[in-house]
N, C-alpha and C. Protein backbone atom coordinates (compact mmCIF):
# COMPACT_ATOMS: atom_id res chain seq x y z
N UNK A 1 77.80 50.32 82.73
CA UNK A 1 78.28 49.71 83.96
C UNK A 1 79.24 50.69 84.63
N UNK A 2 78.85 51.00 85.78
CA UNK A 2 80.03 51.94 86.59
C UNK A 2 80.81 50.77 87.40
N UNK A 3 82.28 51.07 86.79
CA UNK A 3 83.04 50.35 87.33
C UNK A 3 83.92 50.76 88.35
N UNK A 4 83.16 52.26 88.75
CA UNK A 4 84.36 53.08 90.37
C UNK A 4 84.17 52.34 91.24
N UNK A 5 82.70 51.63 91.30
CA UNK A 5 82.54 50.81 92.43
C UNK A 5 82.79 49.49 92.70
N UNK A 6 84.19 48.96 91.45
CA UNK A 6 83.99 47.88 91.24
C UNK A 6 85.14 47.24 92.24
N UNK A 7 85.61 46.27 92.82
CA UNK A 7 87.22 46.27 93.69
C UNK A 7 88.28 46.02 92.20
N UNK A 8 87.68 44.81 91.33
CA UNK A 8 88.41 44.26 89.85
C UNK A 8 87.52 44.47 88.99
N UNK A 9 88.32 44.82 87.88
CA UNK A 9 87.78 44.92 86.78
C UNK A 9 86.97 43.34 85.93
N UNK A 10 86.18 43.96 85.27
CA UNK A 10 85.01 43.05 84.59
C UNK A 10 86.34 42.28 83.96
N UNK A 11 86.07 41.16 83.50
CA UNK A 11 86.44 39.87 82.86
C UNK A 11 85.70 39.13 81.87
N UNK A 12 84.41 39.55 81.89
CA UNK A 12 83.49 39.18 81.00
C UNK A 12 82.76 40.29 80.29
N UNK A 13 82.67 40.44 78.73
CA UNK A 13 81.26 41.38 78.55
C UNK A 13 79.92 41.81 79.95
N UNK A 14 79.71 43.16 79.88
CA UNK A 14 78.96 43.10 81.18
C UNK A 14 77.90 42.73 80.88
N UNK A 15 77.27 42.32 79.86
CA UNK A 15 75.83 41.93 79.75
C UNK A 15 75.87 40.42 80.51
N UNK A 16 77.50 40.00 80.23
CA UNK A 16 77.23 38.76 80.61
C UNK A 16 77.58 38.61 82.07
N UNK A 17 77.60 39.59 83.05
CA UNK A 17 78.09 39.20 84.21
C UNK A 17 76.77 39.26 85.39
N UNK A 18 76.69 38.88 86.07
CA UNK A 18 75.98 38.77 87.63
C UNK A 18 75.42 37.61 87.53
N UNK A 19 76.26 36.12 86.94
CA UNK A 19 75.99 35.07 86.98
C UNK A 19 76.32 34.48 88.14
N UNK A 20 76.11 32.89 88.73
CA UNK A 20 77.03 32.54 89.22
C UNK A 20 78.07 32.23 88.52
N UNK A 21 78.56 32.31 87.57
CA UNK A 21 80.10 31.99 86.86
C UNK A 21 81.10 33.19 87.63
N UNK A 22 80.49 34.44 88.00
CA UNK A 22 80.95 35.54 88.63
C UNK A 22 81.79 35.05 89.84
N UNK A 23 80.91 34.38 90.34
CA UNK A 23 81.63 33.97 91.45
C UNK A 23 83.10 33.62 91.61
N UNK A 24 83.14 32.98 90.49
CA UNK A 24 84.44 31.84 91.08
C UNK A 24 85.14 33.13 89.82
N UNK A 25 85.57 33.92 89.50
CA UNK A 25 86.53 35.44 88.88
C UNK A 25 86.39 35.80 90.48
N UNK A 26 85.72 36.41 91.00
CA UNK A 26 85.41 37.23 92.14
C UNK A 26 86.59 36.16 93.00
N UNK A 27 86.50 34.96 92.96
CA UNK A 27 87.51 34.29 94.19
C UNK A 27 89.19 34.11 93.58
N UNK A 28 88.75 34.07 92.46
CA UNK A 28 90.04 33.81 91.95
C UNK A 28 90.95 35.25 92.28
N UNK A 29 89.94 36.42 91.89
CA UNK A 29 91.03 37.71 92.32
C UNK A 29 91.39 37.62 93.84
N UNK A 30 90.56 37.42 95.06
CA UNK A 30 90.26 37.85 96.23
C UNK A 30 91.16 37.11 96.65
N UNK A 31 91.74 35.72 96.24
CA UNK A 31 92.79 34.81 97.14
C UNK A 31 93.61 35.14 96.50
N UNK A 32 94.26 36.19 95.61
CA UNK A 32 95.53 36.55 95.69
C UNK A 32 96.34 37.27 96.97
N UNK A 33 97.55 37.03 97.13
CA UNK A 33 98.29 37.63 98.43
C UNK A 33 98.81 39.19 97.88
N UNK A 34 98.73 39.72 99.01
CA UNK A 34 98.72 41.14 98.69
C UNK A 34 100.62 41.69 98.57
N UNK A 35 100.70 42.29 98.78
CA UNK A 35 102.28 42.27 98.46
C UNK A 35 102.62 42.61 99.64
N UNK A 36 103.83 42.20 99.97
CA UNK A 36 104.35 42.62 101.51
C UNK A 36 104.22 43.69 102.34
N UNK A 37 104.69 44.90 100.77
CA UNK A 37 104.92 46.05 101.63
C UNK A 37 103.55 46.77 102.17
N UNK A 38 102.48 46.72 100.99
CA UNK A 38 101.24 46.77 101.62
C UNK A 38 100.85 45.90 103.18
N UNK A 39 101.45 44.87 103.16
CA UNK A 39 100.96 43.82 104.21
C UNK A 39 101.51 44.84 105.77
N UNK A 40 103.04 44.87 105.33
CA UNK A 40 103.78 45.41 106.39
C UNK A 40 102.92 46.90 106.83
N UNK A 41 102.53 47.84 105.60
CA UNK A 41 101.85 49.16 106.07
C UNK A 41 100.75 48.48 107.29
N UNK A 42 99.48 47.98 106.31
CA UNK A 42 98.47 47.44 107.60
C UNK A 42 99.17 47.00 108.36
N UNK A 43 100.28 46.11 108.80
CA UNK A 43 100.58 45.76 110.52
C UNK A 43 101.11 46.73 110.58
N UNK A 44 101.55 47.71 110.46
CA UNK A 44 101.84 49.37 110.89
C UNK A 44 100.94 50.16 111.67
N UNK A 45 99.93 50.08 110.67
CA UNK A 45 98.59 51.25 110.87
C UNK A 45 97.94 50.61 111.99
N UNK A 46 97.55 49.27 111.94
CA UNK A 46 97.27 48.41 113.01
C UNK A 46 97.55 48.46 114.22
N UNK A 47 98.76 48.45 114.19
CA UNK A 47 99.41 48.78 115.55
C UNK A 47 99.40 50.01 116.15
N UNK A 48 99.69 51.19 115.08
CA UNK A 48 99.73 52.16 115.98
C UNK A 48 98.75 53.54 115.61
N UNK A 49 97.31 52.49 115.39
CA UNK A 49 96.23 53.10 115.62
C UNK A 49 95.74 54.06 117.06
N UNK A 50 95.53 55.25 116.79
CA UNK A 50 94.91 55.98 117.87
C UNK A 50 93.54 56.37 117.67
N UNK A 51 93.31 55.25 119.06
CA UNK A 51 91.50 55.84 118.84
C UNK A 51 91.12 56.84 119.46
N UNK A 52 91.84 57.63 119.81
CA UNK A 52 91.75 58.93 121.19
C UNK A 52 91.79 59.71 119.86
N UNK A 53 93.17 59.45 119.02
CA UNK A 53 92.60 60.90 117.83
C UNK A 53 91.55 60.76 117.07
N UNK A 54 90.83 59.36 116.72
CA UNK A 54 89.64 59.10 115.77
C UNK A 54 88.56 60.09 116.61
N UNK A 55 88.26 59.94 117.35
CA UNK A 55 87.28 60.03 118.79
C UNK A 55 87.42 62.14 118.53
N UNK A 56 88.72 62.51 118.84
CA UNK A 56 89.12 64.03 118.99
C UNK A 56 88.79 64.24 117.55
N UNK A 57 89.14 63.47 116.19
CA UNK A 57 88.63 64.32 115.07
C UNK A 57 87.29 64.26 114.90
N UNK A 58 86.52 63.11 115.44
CA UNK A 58 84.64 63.02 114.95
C UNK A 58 83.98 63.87 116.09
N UNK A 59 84.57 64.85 116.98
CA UNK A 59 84.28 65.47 117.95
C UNK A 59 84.60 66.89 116.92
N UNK A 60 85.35 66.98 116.72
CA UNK A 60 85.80 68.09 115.83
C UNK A 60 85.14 68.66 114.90
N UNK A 61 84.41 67.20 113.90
CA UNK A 61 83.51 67.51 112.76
C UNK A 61 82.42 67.55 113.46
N UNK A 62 81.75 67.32 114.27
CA UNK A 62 80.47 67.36 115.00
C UNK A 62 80.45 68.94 115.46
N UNK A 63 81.36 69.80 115.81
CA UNK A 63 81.70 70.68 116.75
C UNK A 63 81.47 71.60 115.65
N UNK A 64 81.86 71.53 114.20
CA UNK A 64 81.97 72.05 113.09
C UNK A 64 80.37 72.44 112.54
N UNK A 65 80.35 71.14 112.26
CA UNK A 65 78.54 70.77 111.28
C UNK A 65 77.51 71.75 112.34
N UNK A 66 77.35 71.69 114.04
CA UNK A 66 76.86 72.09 114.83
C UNK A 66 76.39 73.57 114.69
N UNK A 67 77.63 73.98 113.99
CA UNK A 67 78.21 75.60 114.36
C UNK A 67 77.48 76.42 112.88
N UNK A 68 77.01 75.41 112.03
CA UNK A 68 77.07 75.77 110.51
C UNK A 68 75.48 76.22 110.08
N UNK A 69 75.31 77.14 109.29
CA UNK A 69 73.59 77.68 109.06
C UNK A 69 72.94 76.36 108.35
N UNK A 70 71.75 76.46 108.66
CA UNK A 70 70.90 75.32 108.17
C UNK A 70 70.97 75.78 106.75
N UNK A 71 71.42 76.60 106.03
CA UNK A 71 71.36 76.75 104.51
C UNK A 71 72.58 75.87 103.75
N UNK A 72 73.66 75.36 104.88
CA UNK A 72 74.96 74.61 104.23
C UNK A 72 74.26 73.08 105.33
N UNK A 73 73.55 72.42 104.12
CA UNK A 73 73.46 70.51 104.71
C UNK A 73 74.63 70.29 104.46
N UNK A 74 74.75 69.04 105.56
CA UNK A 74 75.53 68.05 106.11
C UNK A 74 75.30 66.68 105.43
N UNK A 75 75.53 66.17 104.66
CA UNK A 75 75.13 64.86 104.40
C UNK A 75 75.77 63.97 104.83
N UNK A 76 75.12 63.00 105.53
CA UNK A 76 75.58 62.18 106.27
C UNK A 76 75.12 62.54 107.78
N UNK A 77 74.60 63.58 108.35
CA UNK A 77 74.31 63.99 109.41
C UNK A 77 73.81 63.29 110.31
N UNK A 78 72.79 62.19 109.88
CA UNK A 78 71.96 61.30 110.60
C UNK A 78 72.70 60.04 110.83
N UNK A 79 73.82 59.73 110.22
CA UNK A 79 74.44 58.63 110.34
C UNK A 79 74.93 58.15 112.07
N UNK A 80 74.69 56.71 112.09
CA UNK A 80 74.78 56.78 113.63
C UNK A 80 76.23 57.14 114.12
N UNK A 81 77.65 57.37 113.44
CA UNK A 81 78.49 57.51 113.90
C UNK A 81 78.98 58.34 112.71
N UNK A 82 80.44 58.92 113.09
CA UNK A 82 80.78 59.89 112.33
C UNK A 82 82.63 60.03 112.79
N UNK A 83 83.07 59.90 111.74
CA UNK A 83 84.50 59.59 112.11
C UNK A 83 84.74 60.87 111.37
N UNK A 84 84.61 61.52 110.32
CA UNK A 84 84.90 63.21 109.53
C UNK A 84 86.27 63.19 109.69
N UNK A 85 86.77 62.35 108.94
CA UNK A 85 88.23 62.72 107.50
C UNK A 85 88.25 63.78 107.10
N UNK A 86 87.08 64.02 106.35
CA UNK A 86 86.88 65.13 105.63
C UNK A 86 85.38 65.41 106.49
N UNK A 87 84.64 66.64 106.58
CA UNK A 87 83.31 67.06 106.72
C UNK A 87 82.22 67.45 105.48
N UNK A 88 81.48 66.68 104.34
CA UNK A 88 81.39 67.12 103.75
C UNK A 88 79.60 68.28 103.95
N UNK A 89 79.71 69.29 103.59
CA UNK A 89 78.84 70.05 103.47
C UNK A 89 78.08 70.32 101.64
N UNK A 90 76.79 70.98 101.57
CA UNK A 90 76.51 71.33 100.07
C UNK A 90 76.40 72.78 99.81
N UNK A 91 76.81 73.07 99.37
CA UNK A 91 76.94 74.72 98.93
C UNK A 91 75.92 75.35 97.53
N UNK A 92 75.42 76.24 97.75
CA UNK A 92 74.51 76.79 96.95
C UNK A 92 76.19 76.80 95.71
N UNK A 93 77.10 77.19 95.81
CA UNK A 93 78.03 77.52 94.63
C UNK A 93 79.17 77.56 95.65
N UNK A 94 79.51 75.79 94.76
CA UNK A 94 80.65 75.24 95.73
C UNK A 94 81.88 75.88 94.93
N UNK A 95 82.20 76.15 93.75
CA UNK A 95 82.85 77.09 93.30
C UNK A 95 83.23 78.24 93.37
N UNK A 96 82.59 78.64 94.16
CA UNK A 96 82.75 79.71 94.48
C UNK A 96 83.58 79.77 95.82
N UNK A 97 82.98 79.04 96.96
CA UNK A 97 82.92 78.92 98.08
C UNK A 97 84.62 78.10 98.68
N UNK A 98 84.94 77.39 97.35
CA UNK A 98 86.43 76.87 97.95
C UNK A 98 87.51 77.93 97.45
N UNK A 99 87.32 78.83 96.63
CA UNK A 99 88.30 80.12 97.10
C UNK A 99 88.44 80.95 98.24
N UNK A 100 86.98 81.16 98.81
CA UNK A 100 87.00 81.62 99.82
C UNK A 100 87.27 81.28 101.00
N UNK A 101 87.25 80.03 100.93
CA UNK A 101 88.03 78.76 102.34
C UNK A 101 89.45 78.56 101.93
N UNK A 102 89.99 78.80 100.94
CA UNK A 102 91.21 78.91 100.44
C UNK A 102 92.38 80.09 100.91
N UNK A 103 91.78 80.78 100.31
CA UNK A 103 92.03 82.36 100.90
C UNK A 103 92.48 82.76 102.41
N UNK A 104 91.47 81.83 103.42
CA UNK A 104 91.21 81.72 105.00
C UNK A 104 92.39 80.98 105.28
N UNK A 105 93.16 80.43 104.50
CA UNK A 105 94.10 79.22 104.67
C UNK A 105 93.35 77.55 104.62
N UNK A 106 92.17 77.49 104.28
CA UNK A 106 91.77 75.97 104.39
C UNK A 106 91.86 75.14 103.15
N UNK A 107 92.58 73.91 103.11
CA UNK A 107 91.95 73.37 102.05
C UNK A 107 90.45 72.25 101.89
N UNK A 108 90.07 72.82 101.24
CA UNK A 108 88.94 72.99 101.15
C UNK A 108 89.07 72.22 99.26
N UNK A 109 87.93 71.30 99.54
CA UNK A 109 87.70 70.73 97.75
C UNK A 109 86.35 69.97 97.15
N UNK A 110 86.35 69.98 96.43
CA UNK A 110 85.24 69.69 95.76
C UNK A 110 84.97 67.55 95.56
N UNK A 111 85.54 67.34 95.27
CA UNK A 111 85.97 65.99 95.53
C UNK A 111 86.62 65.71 96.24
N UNK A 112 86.85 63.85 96.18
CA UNK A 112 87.62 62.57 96.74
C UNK A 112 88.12 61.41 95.84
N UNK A 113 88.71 60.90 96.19
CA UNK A 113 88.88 59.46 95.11
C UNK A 113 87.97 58.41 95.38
N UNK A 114 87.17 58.22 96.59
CA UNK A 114 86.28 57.10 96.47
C UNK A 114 85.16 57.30 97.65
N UNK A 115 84.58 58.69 96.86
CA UNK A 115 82.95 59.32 97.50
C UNK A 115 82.47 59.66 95.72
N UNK A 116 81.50 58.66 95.34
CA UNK A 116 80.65 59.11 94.40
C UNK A 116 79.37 58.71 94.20
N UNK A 117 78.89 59.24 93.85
CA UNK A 117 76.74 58.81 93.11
C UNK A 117 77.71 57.88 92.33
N UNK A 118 76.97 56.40 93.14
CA UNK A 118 77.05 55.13 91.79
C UNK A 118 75.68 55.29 90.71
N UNK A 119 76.49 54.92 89.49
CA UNK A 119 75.07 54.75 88.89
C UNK A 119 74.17 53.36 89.04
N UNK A 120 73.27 53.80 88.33
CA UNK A 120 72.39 52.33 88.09
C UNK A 120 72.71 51.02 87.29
N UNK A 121 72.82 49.92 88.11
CA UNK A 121 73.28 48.42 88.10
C UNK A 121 72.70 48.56 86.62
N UNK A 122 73.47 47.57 85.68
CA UNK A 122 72.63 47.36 84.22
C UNK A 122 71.25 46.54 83.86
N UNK A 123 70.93 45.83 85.66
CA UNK A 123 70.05 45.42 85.51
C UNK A 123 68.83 46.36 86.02
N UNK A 124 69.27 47.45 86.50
CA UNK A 124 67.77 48.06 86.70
C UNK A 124 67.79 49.51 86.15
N UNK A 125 68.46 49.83 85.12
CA UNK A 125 68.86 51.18 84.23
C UNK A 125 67.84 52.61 84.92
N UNK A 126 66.84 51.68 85.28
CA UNK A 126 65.76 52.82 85.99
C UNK A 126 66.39 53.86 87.34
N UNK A 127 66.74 53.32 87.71
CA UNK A 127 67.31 53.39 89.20
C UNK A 127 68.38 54.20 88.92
N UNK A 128 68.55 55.55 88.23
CA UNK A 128 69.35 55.98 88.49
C UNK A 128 69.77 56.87 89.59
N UNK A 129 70.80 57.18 90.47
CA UNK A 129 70.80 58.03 91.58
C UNK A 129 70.78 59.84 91.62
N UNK A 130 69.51 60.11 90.38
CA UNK A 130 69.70 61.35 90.50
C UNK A 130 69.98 62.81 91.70
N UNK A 131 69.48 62.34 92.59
CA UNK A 131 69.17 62.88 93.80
C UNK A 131 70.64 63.04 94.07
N UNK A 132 71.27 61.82 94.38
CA UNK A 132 72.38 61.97 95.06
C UNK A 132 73.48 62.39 93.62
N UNK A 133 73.69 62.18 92.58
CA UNK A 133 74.63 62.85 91.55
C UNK A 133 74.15 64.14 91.70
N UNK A 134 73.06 64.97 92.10
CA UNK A 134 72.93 66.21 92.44
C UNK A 134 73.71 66.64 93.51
N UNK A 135 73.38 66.17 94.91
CA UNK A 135 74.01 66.35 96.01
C UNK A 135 75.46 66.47 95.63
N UNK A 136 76.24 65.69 94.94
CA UNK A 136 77.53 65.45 94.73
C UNK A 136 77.89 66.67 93.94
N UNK A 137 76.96 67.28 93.36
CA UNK A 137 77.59 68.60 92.62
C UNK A 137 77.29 69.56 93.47
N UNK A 138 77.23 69.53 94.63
CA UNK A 138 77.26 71.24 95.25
C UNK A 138 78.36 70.21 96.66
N UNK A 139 78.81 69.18 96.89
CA UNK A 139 79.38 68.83 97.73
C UNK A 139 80.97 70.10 97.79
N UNK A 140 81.14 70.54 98.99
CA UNK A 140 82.51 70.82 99.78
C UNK A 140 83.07 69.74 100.69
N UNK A 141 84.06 69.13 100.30
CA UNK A 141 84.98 68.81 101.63
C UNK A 141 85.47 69.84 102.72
N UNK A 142 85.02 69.81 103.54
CA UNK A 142 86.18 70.83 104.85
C UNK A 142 86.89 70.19 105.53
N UNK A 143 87.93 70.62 106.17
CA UNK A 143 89.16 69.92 106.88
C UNK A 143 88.02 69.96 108.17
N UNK A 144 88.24 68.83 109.02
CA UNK A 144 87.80 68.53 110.63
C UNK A 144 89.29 67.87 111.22
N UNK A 145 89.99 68.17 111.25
CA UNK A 145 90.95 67.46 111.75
C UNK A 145 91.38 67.83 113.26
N UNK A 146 91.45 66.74 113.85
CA UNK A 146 91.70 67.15 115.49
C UNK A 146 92.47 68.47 116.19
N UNK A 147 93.64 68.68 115.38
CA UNK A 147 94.86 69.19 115.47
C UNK A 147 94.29 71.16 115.27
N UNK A 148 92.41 71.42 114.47
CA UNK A 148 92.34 72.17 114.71
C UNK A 148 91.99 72.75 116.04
N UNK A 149 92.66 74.35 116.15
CA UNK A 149 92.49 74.99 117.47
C UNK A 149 90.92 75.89 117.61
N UNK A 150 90.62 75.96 118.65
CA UNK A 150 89.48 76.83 118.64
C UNK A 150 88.97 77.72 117.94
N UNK A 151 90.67 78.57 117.88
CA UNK A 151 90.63 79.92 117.05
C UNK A 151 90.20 79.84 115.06
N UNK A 152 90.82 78.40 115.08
CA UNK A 152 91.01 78.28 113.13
C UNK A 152 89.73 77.46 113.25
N UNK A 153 89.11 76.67 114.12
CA UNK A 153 87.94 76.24 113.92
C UNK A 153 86.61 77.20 113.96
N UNK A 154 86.96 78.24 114.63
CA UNK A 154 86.01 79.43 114.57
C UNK A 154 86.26 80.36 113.07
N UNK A 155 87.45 80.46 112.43
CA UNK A 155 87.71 81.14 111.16
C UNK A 155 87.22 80.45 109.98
N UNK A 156 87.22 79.07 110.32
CA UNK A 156 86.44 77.98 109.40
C UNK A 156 85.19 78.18 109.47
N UNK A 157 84.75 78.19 110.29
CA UNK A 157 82.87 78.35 110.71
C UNK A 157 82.37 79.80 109.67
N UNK A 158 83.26 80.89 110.50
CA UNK A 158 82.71 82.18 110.00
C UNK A 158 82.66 82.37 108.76
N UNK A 159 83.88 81.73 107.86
CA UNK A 159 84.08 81.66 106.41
C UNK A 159 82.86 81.30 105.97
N UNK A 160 82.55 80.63 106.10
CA UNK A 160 81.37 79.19 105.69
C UNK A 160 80.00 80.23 106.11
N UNK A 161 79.60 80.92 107.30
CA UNK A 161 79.03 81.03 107.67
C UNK A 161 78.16 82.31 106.76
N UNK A 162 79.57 83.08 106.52
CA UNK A 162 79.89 84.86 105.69
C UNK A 162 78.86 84.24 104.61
N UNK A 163 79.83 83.19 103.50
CA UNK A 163 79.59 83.00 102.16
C UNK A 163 78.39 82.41 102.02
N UNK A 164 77.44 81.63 103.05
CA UNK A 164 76.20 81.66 103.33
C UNK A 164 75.13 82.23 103.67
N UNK A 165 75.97 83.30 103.89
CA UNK A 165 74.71 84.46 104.76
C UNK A 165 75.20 86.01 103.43
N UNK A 166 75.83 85.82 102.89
CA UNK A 166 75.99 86.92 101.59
C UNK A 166 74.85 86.25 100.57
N UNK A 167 74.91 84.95 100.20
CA UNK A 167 73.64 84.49 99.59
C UNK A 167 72.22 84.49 99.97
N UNK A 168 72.06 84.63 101.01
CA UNK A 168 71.00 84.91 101.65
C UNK A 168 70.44 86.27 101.87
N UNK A 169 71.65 87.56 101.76
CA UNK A 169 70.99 88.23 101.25
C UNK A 169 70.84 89.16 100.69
N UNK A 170 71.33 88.30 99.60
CA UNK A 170 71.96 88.62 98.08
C UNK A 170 70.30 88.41 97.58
C-alpha cells in the first residue's frame, strides 16, 4: 500500500480497508478543526493572493518549455493549464544536468515532496505505474518564476539547451 498518497494514515490492516467501514475513519479525521494558526495562514494567502503573478509565472514556464530542444520533454505539456511552481523537464542524465544548472546559479532538483509515481492500489497489484516511475527518474525541476529577467531566462534555456545538444553529439 503506498501511503504518500494517503491525506491519514491507515487505521485498519490494509487488506482490510476500501470497505464502507472506511468511510466513517475517513469522516471522523476530515471533521477535525484545523488549528488556528494554519486557519489564520489560509485567510492570509487568501487574501493576498496575486493572480497577475500566477498568470506572469505560467507565462514564464510556457516561455521556458517553448525555448527547450525536443530531446528535454515536458511532462505535463498538454495539460489544459499550467501554473509552473516548478517546470518539470526529463533529462537523458538528470544527474548530471543539475550541476550544471547549479553552476549557472539555478536551483535546479531532482525531486518534490508531493510529485510521485503512485503505486498500484492493493486491489489491482497489476497496475503498476511503470511508465511514469520511469519518467520520475530522469525528472528535473527548473525554477519558472516570474521575477525571472530575460537575460537569466535566456542563461537557463542555453544551459539546458548546451547539456542537451553535448549528448546529442556525443
Amino acid at each position: 500500500m503506498n501511503t504518500v498518497a494517503r491525506a491519514f494514515p491507515p487505521t485498519r490492516p490494509p487488506e482490510t480497508q476500501g470497505s464502507r467501514s472506511d468511510q466513517g475513519t475517513l469522516f471522523q479525521h476530515i471533521r477535525r478543526r484545523p488549528a488556528a494558526p494554519l486557519l489564520a495562514m489560509l485567510a492570509y494567502r487568501l487574501r493576498t493572493f496575486d493572480s497577475s503573478r500566477l498568470a506572469r509565472r505560467a507565462r514564464a514556464g510556457e516561455a521556458i518549455s517553448r525555448r527547450l530542444p525536443s530531446s528535454v520533454a515536458h511532462p505535463g505539456r498538454l495539460a489544459n493549464s499550467h501554473t509552473h511552481w516548478l517546470l518539470p523537464v526529463t533529462s537523458y542524465d538528470p544527474d548530471a544536468l543539475i550541476p550544471v544548472l547549479r553552476r549557472e546559479g539555478f536551483d535546479a532538483a531532482r525531486a518534490t515532496s508531493n510529485i510521485a509515481a503512485v503505486g498500484a492500489p492493493p486491489s489491482h497489484p497489476d497496475c503498476t505505474p511503470t511508465a511514469a516511475a520511469r519518467m520520475m527518474s530522469h525528472i528535473v525541476f527548473l525554477p519558472a518564476y516570474p521575477e525571472l529577467t530575460g537575460e537569466v531566462m535566456g542563461r537557463l534555456i542555453r544551459a539546458v539547451n548546451e547539456f542537451a545538444g553535448a549528448r546529442n553529439a556525443g
